[in-house]
Protein backbone atom coordinates (compact mmCIF):
# COMPACT_ATOMS: atom_id res chain seq x y z
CA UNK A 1 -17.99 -2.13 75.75
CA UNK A 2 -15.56 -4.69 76.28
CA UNK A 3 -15.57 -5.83 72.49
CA UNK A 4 -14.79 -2.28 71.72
CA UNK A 5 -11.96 -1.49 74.01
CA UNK A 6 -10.62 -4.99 72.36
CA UNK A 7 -10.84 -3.93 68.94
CA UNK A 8 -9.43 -0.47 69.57
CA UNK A 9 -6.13 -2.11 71.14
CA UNK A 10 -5.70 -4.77 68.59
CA UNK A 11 -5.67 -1.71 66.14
CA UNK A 12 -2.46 -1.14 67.46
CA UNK A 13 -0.89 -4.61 66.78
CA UNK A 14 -2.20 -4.41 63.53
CA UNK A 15 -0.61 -1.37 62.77
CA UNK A 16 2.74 -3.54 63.04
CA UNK A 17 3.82 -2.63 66.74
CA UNK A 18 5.68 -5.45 68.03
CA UNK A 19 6.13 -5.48 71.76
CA UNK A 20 4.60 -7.48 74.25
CA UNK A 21 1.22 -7.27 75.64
CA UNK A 22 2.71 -6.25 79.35
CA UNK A 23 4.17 -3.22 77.80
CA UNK A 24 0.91 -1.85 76.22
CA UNK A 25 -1.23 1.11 78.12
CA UNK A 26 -4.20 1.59 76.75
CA UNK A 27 -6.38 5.09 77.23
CA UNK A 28 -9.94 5.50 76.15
CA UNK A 29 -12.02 8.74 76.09
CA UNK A 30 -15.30 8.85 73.64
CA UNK A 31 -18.79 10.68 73.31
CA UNK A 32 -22.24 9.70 72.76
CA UNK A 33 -24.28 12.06 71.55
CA UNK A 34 -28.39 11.92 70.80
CA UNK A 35 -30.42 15.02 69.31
CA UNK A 36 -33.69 15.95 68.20
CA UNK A 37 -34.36 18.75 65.63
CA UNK A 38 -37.40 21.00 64.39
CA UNK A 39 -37.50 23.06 61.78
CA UNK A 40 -40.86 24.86 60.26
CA UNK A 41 -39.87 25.55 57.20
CA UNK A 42 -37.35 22.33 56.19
CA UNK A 43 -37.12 20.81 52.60
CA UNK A 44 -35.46 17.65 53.58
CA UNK A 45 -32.91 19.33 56.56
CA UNK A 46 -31.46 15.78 57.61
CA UNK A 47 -29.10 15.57 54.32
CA UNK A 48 -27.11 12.50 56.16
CA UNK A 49 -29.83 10.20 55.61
CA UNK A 50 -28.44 7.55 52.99
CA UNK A 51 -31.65 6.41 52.08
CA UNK A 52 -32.01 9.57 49.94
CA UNK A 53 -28.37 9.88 47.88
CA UNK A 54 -29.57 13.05 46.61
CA UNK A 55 -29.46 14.29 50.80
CA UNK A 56 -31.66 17.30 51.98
CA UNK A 57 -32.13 20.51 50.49
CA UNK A 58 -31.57 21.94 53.88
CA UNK A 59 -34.07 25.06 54.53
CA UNK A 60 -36.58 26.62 52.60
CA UNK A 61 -35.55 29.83 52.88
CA UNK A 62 -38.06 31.55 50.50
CA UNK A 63 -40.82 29.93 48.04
CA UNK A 64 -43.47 31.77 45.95
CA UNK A 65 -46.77 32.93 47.30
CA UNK A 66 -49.21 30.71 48.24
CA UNK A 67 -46.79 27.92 48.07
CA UNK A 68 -47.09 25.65 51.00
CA UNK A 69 -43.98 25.10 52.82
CA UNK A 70 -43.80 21.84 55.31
CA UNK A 71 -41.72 21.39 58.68
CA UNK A 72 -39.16 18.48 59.38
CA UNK A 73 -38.77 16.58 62.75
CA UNK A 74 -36.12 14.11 63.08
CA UNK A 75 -33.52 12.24 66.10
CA UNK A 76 -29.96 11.58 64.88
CA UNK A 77 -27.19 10.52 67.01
CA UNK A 78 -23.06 9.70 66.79
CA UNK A 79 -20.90 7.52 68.66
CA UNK A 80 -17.07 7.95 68.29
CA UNK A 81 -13.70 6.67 70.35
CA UNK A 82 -10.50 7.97 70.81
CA UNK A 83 -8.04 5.52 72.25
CA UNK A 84 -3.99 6.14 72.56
CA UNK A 85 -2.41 2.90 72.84
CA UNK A 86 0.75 3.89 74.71
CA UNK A 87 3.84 1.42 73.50
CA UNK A 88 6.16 2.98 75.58
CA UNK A 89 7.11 6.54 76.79
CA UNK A 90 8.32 7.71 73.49
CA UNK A 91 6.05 5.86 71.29
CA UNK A 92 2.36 6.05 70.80
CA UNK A 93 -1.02 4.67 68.55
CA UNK A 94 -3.91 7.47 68.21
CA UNK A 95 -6.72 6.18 66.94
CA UNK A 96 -10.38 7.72 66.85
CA UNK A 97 -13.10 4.96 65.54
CA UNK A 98 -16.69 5.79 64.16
CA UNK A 99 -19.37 3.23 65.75
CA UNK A 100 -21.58 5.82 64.50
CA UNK A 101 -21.05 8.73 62.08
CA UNK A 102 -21.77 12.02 62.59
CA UNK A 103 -25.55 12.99 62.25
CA UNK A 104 -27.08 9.59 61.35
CA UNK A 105 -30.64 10.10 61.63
CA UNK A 106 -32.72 7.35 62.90
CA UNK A 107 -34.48 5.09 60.95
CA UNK A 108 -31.47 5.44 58.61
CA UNK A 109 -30.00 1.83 59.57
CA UNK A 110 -26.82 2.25 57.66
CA UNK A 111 -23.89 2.58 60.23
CA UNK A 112 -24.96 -0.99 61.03
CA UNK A 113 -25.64 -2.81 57.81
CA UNK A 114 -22.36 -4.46 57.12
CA UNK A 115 -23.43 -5.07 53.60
CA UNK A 116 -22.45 -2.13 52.37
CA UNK A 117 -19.80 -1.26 54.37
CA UNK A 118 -20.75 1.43 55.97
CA UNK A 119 -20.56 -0.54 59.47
CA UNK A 120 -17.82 0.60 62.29
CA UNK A 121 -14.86 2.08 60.89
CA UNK A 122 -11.59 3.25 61.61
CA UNK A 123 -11.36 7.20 60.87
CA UNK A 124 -8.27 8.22 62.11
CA UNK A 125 -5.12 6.20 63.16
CA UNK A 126 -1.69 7.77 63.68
CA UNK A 127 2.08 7.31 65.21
CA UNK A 128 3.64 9.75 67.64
CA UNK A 129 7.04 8.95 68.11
CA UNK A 130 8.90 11.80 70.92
CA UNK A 131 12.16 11.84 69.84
CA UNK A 132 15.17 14.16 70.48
CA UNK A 133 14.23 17.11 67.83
CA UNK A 134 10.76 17.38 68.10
CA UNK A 135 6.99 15.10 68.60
CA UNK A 136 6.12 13.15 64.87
CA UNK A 137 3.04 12.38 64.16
CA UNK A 138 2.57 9.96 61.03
CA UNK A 139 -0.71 8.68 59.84
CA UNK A 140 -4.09 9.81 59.20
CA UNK A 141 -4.70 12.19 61.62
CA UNK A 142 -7.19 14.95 62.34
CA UNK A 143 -7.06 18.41 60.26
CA UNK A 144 -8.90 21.85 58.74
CA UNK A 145 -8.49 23.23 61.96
CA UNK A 146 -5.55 25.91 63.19
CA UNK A 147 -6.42 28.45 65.85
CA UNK A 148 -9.84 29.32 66.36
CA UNK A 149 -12.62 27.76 65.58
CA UNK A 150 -13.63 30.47 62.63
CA UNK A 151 -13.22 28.28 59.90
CA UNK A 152 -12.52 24.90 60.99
CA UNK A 153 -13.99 21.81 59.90
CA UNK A 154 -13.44 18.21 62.23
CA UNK A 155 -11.96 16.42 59.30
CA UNK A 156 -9.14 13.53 59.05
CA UNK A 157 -6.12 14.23 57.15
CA UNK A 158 -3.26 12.10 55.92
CA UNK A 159 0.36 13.39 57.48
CA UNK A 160 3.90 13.94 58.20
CA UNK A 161 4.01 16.31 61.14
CA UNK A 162 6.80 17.89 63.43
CA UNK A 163 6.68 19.80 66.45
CA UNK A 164 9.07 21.52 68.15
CA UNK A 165 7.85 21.18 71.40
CA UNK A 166 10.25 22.63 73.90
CA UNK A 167 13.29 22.90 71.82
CA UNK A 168 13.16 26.63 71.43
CA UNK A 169 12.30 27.47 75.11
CA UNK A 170 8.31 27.75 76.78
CA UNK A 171 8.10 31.32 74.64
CA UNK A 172 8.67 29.75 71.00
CA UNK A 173 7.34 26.70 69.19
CA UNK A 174 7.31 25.66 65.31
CA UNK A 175 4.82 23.65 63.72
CA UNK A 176 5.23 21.97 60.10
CA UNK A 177 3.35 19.48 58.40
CA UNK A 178 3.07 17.84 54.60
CA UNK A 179 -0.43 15.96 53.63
CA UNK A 180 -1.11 14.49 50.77
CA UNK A 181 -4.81 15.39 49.70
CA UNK A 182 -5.72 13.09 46.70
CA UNK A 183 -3.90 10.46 45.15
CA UNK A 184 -4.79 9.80 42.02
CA UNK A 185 -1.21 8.55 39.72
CA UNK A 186 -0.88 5.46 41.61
CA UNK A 187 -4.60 4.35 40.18
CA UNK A 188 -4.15 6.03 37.15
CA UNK A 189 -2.75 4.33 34.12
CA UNK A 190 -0.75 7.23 31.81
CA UNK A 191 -0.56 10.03 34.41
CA UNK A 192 2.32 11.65 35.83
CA UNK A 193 1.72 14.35 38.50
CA UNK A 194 -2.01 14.23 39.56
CA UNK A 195 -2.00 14.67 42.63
CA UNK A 196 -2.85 17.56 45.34
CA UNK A 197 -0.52 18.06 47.66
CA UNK A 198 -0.40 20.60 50.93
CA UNK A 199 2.85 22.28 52.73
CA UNK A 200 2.53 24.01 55.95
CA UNK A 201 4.70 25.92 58.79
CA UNK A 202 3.64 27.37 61.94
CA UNK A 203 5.31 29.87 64.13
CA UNK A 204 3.62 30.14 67.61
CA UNK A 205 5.07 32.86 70.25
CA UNK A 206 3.63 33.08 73.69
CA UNK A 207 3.74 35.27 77.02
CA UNK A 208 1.67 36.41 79.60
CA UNK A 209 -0.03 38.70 77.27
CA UNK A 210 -1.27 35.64 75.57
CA UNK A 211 -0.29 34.01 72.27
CA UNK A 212 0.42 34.85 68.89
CA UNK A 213 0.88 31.97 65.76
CA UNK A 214 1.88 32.82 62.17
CA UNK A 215 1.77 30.57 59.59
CA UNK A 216 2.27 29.87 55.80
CA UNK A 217 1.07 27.43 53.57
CA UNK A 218 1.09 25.82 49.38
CA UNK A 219 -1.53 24.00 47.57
CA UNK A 220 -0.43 22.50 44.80
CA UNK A 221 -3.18 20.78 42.85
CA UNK A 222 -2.35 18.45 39.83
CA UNK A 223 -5.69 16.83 40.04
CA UNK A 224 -7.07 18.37 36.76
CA UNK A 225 -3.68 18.10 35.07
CA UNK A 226 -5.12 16.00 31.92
CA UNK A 227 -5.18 16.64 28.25
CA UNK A 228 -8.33 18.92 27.44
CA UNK A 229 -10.89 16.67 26.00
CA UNK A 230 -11.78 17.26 22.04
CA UNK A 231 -14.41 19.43 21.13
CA UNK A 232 -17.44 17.84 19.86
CA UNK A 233 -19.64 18.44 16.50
CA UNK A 234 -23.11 18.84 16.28
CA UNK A 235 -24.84 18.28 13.43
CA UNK A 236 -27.92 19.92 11.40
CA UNK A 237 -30.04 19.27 8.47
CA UNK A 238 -30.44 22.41 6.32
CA UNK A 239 -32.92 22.55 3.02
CA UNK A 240 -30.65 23.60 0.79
CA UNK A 241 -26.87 22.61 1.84
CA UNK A 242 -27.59 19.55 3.59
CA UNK A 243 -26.01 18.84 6.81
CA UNK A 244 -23.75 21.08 8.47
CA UNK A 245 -21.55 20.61 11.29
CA UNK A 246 -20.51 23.09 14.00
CA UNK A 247 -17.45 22.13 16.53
CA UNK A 248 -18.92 23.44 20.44
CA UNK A 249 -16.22 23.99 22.85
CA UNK A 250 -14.32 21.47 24.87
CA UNK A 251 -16.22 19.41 27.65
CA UNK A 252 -13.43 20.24 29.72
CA UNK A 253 -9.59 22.03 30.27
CA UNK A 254 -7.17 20.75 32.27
CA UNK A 255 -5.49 23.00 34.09
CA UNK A 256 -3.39 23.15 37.47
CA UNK A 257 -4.28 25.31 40.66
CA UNK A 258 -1.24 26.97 42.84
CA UNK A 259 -2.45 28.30 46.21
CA UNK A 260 -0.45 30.23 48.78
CA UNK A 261 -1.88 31.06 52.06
CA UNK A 262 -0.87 33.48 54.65
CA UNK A 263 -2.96 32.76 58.08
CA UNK A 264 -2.52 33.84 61.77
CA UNK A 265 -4.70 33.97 64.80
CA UNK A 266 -3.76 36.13 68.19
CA UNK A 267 -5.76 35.86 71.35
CA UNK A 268 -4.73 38.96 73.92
CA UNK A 269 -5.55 38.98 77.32
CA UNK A 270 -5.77 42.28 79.38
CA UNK A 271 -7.73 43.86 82.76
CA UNK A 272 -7.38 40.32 84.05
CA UNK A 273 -10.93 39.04 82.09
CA UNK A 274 -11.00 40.70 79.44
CA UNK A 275 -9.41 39.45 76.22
CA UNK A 276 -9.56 39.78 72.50
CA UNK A 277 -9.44 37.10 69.78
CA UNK A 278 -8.74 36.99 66.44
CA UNK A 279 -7.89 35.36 63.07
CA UNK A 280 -7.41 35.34 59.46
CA UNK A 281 -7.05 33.47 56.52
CA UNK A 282 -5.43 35.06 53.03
CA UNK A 283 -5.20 33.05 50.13
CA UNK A 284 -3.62 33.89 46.63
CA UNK A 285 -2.28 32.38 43.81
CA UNK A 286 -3.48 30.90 40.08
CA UNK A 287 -5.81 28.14 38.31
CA UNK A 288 -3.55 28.08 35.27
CA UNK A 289 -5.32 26.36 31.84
CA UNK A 290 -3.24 25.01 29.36
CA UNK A 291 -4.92 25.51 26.75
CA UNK A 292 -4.42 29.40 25.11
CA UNK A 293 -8.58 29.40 24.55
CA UNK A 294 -9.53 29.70 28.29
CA UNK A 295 -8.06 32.25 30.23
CA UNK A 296 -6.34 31.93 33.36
CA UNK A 297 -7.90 32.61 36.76
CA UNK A 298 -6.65 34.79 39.63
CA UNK A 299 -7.26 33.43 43.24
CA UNK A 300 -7.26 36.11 45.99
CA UNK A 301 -9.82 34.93 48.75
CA UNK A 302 -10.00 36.56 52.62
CA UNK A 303 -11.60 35.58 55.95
CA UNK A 304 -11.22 37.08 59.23
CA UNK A 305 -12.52 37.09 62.47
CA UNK A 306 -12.42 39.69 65.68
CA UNK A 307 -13.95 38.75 68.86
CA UNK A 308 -14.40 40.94 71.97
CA UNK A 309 -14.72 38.66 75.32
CA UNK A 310 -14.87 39.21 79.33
CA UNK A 311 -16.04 37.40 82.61
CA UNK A 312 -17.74 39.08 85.23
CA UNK A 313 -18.17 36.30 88.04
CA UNK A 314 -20.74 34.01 86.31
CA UNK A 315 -21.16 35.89 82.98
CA UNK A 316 -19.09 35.79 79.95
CA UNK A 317 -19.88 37.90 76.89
CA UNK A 318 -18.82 38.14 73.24
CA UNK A 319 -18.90 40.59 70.84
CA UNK A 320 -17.58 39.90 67.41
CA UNK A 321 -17.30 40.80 63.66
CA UNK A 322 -16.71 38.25 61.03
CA UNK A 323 -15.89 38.34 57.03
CA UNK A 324 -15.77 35.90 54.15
CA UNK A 325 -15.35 37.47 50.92
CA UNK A 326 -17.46 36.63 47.90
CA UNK A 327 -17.63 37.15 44.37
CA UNK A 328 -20.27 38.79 42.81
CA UNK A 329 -19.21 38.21 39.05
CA UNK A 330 -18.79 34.85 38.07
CA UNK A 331 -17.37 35.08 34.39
CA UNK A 332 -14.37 37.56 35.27
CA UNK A 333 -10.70 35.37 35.43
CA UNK A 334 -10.94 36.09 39.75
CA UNK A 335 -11.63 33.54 42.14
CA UNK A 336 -12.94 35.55 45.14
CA UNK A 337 -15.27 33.53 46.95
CA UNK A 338 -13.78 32.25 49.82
CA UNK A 339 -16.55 29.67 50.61
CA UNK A 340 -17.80 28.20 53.84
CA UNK A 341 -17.12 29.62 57.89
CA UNK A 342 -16.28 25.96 59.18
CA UNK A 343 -18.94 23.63 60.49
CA UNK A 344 -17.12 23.77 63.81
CA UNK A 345 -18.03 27.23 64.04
CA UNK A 346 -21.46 28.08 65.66
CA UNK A 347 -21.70 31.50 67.08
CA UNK A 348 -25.48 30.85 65.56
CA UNK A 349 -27.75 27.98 65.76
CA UNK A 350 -29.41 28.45 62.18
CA UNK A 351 -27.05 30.73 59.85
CA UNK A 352 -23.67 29.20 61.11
CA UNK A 353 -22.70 25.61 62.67
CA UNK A 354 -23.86 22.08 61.72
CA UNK A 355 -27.84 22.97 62.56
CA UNK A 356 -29.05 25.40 59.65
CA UNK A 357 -25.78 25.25 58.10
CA UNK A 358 -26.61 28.28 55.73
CA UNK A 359 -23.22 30.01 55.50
CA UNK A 360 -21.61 26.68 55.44
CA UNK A 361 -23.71 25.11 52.26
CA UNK A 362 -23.24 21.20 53.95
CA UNK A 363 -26.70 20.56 53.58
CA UNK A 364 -26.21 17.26 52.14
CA UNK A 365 -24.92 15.79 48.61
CA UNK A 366 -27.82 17.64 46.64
CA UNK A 367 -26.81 21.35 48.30
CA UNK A 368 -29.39 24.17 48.78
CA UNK A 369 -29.59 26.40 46.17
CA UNK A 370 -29.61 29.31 49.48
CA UNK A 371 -26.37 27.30 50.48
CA UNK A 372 -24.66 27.74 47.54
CA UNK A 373 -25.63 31.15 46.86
CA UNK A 374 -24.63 32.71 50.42
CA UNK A 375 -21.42 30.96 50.03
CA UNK A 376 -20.39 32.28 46.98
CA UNK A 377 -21.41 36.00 48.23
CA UNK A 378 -19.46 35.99 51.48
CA UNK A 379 -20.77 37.02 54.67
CA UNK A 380 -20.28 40.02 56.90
CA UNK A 381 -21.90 39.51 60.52
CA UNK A 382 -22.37 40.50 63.95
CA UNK A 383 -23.43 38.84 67.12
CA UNK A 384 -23.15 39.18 70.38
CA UNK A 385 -23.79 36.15 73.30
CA UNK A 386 -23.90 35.60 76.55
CA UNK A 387 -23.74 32.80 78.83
CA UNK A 388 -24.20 32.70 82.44
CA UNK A 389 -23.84 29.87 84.90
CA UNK A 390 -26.61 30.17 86.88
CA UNK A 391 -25.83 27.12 88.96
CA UNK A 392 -23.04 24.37 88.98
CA UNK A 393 -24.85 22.43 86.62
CA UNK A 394 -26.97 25.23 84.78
CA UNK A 395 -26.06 27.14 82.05
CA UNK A 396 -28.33 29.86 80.17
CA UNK A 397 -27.13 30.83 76.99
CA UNK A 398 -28.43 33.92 74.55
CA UNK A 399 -27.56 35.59 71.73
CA UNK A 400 -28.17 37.99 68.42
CA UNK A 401 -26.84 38.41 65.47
CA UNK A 402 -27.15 40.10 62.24
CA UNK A 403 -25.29 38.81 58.76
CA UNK A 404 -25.41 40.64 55.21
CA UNK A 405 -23.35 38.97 52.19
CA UNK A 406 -19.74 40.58 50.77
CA UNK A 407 -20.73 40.55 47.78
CA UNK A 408 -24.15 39.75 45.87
CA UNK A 409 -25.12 39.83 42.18
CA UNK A 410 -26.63 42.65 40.45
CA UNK A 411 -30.27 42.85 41.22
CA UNK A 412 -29.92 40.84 44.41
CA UNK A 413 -30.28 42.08 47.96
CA UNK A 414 -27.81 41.76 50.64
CA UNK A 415 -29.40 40.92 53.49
CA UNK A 416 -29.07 37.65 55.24
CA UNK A 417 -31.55 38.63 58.14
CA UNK A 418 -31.52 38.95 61.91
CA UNK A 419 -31.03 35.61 64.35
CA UNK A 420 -32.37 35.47 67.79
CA UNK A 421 -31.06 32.47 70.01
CA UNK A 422 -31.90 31.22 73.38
CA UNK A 423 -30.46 28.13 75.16
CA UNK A 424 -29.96 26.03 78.54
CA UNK A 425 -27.48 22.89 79.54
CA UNK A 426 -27.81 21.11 82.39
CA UNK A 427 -25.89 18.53 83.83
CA UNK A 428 -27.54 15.54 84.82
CA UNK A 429 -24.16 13.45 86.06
CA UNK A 430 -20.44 14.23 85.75
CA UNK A 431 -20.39 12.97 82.83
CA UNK A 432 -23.90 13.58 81.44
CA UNK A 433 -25.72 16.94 79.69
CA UNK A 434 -28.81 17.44 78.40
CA UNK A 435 -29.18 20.84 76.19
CA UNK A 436 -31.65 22.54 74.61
CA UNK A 437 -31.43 25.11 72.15
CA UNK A 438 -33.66 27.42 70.43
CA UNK A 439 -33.27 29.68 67.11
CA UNK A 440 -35.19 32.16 65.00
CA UNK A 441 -34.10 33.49 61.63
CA UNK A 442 -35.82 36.27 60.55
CA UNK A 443 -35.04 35.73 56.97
CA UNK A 444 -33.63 38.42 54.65
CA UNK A 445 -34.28 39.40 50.89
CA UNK A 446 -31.53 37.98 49.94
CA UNK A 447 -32.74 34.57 49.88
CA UNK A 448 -35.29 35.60 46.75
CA UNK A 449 -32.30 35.18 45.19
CA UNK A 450 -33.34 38.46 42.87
CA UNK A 451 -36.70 37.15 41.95
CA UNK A 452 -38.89 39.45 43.09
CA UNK A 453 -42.19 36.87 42.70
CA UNK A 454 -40.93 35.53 45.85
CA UNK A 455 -41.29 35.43 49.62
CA UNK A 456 -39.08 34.69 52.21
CA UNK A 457 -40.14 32.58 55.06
CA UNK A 458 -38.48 32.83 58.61
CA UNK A 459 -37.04 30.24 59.89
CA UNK A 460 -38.17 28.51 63.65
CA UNK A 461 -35.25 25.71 65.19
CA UNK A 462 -35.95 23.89 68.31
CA UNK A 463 -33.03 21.13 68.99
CA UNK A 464 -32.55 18.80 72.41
CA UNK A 465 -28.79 17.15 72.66
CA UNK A 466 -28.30 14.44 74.91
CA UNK A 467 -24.53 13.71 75.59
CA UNK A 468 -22.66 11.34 77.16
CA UNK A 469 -19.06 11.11 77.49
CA UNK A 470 -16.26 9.35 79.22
């Protein structure tokens, strides 16, 4: 532990922070996390396991009768530091550093083989400077989250932040950020304006009613900004004329994507524990082509989010509704699909979060073909959970919930199926939980994908977590 805490602080001096040694605080906080997963019907479930570019095919959803379908067993576990190497009270280092990445199944001895590079590593590292108009925050820093958890992802991102703070009074704050999402003229000899690049401003208003944050954002993505590539010929041999040659369309069109976005989140409290939360996510705008033989492509994508909450001495309920539109014709000029609920999400053990991962199609490099599909078609679900602390240290958690896609294709069914959950946490030490957690998908027709030679198979989850954190 000691080499760690050493290399997290000399992070700091490397990041070209000259002061003395004296001056330097250094603060520490980290988790250690082991768990163990089942799954009866798995094709490869443990996507993270580098041995196997191609990753899982996450669950097998539905196969044809008769076909045998085989379970997957597997323990995984992650290891990751935050430190804030305070420089002085206006001026700090944030760091967060992988020992071990997230989900790296055992047996899979890469986050240690410094051959390849893939031993510790430095995710995030950042400045916050406190200065008269507001807290900066320069560096690569964490992002894809705002508000809720509905559609976040724990992701790094590289950018210029401001906040407000308390410049505006306790009832007002503004948030505004610029990050720079792929680079690619500074590598790229001939280019001029490749690049993607992401504006953002936040308006947050608070009270004893609870809170209230409004916020705008652009997407401006170069990336494909390239001269279409020529079309090809093909050639033929016919009997009489020789060979002939046909041109085939361009490989690909360069084109740029404009995206505005329009998102907000409120969370209402009233009757003292009762409450209601809530958020969405609009986005709009174009995937302009340049050239005049592909038509241009309308982006108007939606996600949103109510949830119902109280606590009544020990228990605390939720009742919610959530959407993600889809697109159920994919040669129209609209982009509808609004794509995946946020691995940090899990209102579900199986159809949301990072276990089954089915509305969230991260089931490794090689995607399910389920994944993909139930992204594309959106999602419209229910569930309602409870959890109740039966002792200091016990918690017993349950819950239900029933999904059907937005939007499927013609012939399809829309139903994603009913999932039944059961779980308990207990904590061992302060600082110490063990968790189990159970899950049961009883799968819907929409996984046959429209093939009606096919079955679907439910879907059993048993999963033991093991954290430690300090």
């Amino acid at each position: 532990m000691k080499r760690v805490l050493s290399t997290v602080a000399a992070l700091g001096l490397v990041a070209g922070i000259a002061t003395s040694a004296s001056a330097l605080e250094l603060k520490v906080k980290g988790t250690y996390t082991v768990d163990g997963f089942y799954i009866d019907n798995g094709a490869g479930a443990a996507s993270t396991n580098n041995n196997y570019p191609g990753g899982g095919h996450g669950l097998q959803l539905a196969s044809n009768p008769g076909q045998e379908t085989n379970s997957d067993a597997w323990l995984q576990h992650m290891f990751n530091i935050e430190a804030e190497l305070v420089v002085n009270d206006k001026i700090s280092m944030m760091s967060r550093v992988r020992l071990i990445g997230r989900g790296t199944v055992w047996g899979a001895q890469d986050d240690t083989d410094v051959d390849n590079g893939k031993n510790m590593s430095v995710e995030r590292l950042w400045m916050m400077y406190k200065s008269p108009i507001g807290l900066w925050e320069i560096g690569r820093r964490s992002g894809g989250a705002f508000g809720l958890s509905f559609v976040d992802t724990d992701d790094k991102a590289d950018r210029i932040t401001w906040k407000s703070g308390n410049l505006f009074g306790d009832v007002f704050s503004l948030y505004a950020y610029f990050e720079k999402q792929l680079e690619n003229e500074a590598y790229l000899g001939n280019t001029d304006n490749m690049d993607a690049d992401y504006y953002d401003v936040e308006g947050t208003l608070k009270g004893n009613w609870g809170a209230v944050t409004l916020g705008y954002g652009l997407k401006q993505d170069n990336t494909k900004n390239s001269a279409d590539l020529p079309a090809s010929t093909t050639w033929s041999l016919n009997s009489t004329t020789g060979l002939i040659g046909s041109s085939v369309t361009p490989a690909f069109y360069g084109y740029e994507t404009t995206t505005h976005r329009i998102r907000g989140v409120g969370q209402f409290k009233f009757g003292g524990n009762m409450g209601i939360d809530t958020e969405f996510d609009y986005k709009f705008g174009n995937k302009d082509f340049y050239s005049a033989a592909k038509q241009d492509q309308d982006i108007s994508q939606l996600a949103f989010i109510i949830d119902l909450n109280a606590t009544i001495a020990d228990l605390t309920g939720h009742a919610m509704y959530f959407h993600t539109s889809g697109d159920d014709n994919p040669n129209d000029t609209d982009l509808k699909s609004y794509g995946s609920t946020g691995w940090d999400f899990e209102p579900l053990y199986i159809v949301t979060g990072i276990f089954g991962n089915i509305l969230n199609n991260y089931q490794g490099p090689n995607t399910s073909v389920f994944g993909t599909a139930a992204q594309t078609a959106g999602v419209n679900a229910i569930v309602v959970s409870t959890d109740f602390s039966a002792t200091q240290d016990l918690t017993l958690h349950a819950a239900i919930g029933y999904a059907t896609a937005d939007k499927e294709m013609a012939g399809w069914d829309n139903e994603y199926g009913f999932e039944y959950n059961a779980g308990v946490a207990y904590r061992l030490l302060d600082n110490l939980v063990y968790a189990v957690h159970l899950g049961y998908l009883d799968t819907g027709d929409f996984f046959k994908l429209g093939k009606t030679y096919r079955d679907t198979n439910s879907i059993f989850l048993a999963s033991h977590h093991l954290t430690m954190s300090f």
